[in-house]
Protein backbone atom coordinates (compact mmCIF):
# COMPACT_ATOMS: atom_id res chain seq x y z
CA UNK A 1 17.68 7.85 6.36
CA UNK A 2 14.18 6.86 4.86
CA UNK A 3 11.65 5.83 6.81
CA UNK A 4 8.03 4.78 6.40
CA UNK A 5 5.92 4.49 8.60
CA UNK A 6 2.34 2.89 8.61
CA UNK A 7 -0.92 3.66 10.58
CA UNK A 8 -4.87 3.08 10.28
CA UNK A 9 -4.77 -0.74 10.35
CA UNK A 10 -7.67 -2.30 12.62
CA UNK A 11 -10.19 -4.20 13.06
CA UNK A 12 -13.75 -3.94 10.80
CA UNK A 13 -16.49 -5.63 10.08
CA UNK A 14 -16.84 -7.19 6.74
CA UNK A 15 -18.43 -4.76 4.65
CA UNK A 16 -16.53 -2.10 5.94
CA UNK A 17 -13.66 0.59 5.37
CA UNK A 18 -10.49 1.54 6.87
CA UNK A 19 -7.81 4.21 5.40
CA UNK A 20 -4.38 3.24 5.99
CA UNK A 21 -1.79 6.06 5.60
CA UNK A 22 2.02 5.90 5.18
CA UNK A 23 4.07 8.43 6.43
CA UNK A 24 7.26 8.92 4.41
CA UNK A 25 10.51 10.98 5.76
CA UNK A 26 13.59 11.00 3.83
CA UNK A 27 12.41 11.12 0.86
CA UNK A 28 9.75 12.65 -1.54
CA UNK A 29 7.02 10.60 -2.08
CA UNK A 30 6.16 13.13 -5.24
CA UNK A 31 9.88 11.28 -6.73
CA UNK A 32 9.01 7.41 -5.30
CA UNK A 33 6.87 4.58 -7.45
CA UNK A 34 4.88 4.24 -3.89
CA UNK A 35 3.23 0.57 -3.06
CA UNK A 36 1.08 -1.02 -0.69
CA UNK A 37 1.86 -5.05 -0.28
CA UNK A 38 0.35 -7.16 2.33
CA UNK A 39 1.28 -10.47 4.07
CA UNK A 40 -0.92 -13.39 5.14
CA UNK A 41 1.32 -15.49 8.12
CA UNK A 42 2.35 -18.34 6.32
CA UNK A 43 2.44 -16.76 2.75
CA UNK A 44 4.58 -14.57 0.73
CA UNK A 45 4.27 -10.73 0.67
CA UNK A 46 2.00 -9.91 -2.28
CA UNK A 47 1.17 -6.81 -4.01
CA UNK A 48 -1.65 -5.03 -3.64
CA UNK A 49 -1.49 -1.45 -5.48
CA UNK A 50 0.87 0.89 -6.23
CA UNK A 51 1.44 4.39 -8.44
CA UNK A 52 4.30 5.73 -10.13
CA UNK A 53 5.48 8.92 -9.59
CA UNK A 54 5.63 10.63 -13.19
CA UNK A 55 2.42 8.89 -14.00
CA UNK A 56 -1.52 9.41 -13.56
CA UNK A 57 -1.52 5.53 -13.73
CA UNK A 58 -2.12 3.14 -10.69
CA UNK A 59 -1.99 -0.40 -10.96
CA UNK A 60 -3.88 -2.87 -8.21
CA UNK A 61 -3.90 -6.69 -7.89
CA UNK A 62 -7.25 -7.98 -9.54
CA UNK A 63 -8.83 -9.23 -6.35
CA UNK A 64 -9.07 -5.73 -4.74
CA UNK A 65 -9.80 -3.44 -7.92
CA UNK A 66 -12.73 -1.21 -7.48
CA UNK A 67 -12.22 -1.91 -3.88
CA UNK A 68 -9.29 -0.14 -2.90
CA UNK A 69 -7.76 3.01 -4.09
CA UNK A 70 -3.75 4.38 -3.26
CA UNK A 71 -3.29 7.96 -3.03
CA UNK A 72 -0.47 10.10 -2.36
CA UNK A 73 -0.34 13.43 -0.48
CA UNK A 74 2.71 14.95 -1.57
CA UNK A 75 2.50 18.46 0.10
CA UNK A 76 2.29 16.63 3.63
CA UNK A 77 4.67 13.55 2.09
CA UNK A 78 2.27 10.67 2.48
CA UNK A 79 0.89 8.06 1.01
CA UNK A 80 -2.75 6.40 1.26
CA UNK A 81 -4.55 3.08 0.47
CA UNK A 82 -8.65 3.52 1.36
CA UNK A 83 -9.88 -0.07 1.69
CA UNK A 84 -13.48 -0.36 1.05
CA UNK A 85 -16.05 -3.11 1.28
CA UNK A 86 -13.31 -5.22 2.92
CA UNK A 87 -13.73 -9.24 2.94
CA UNK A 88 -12.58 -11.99 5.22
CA UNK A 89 -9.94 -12.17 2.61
CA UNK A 90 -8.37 -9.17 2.49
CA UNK A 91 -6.94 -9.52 6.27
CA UNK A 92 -3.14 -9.30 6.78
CA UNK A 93 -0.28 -7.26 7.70
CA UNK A 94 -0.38 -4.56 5.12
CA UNK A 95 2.88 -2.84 4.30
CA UNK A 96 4.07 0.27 2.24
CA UNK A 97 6.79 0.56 0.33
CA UNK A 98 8.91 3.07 -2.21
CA UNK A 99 11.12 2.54 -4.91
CA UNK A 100 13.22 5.39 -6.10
CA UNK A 101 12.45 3.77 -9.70
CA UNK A 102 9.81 5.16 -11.75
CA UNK A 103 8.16 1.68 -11.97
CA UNK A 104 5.86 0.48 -14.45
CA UNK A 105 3.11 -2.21 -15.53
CA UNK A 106 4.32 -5.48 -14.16
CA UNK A 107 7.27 -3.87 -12.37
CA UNK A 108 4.89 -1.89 -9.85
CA UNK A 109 3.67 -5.11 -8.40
CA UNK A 110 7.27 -6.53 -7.93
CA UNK A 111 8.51 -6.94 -4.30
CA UNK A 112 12.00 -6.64 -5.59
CA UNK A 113 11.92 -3.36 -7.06
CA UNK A 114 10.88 -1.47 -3.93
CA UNK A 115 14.00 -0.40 -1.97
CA UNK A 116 12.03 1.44 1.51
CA UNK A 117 9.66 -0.86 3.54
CA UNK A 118 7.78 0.36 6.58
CA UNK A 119 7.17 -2.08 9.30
CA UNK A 120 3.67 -3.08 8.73
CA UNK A 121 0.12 -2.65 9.77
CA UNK A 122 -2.16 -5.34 11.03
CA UNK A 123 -5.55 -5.54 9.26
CA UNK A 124 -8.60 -7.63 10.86
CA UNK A 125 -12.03 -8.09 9.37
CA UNK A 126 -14.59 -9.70 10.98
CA UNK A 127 -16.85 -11.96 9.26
């Protein structure tokens, strides 16, 4: 059985940084496309960043480039999204996910593709 499971949500200051880690069991993250999607109440689930996992690429969403990096540990089977120099905006329920696809381009930022979800972390900043 797969399971991910989130941690390091919170609340910050604008300005600030918070590291959000996914622990993965099941399955090897080193053999995943591994995402990160978050999840305003009221709105759809969008993408935020993700990496394949034969590939040195990773792909983000526009608004959070520069900002936020993903990261995967696979010797302890985790993944990670470092969020810095968060805004107002970027609060929501932020959620990994892992597709056993090697996804690609616009692929990597499709909810569809992604076949593990973990239940969510709740991120907060403070204007």
């Amino acid at each position: 059985q797969v399971q991910l499971v989130e941690s390091g949500g919170g609340l910050v200051q604008a300005g600030g940084s918070l590291r959000l880690s996914c622990t993965v069991s099941g399955r090897s993250v080193g053999s995943s496309t591994m995402g990160w999607f978050r999840q305003v109440s009221g709105k759809v689930r969008a993408f935020v960043a993700a990496m394949p996992w034969n590939s040195g690429r990773k792909y983000y969403t526009d608004s959070v480039q520069g900002r936020f990096t993903i990261a995967r540990d696979n010797a302890n089977n985790m993944v990670y999204l470092q969020m810095n120099n968060l805004k107002p905006e970027d609060a929501a329920v932020y959620y990994c996910a892992a597709s056993r696809e090697n996804l690609i381009s616009g692929d990597a930022g499709s909810e569809i593709a992604y076949d593990f979800w973990g239940q969510g972390t709740q991120v907060t900043v403070a204007s």
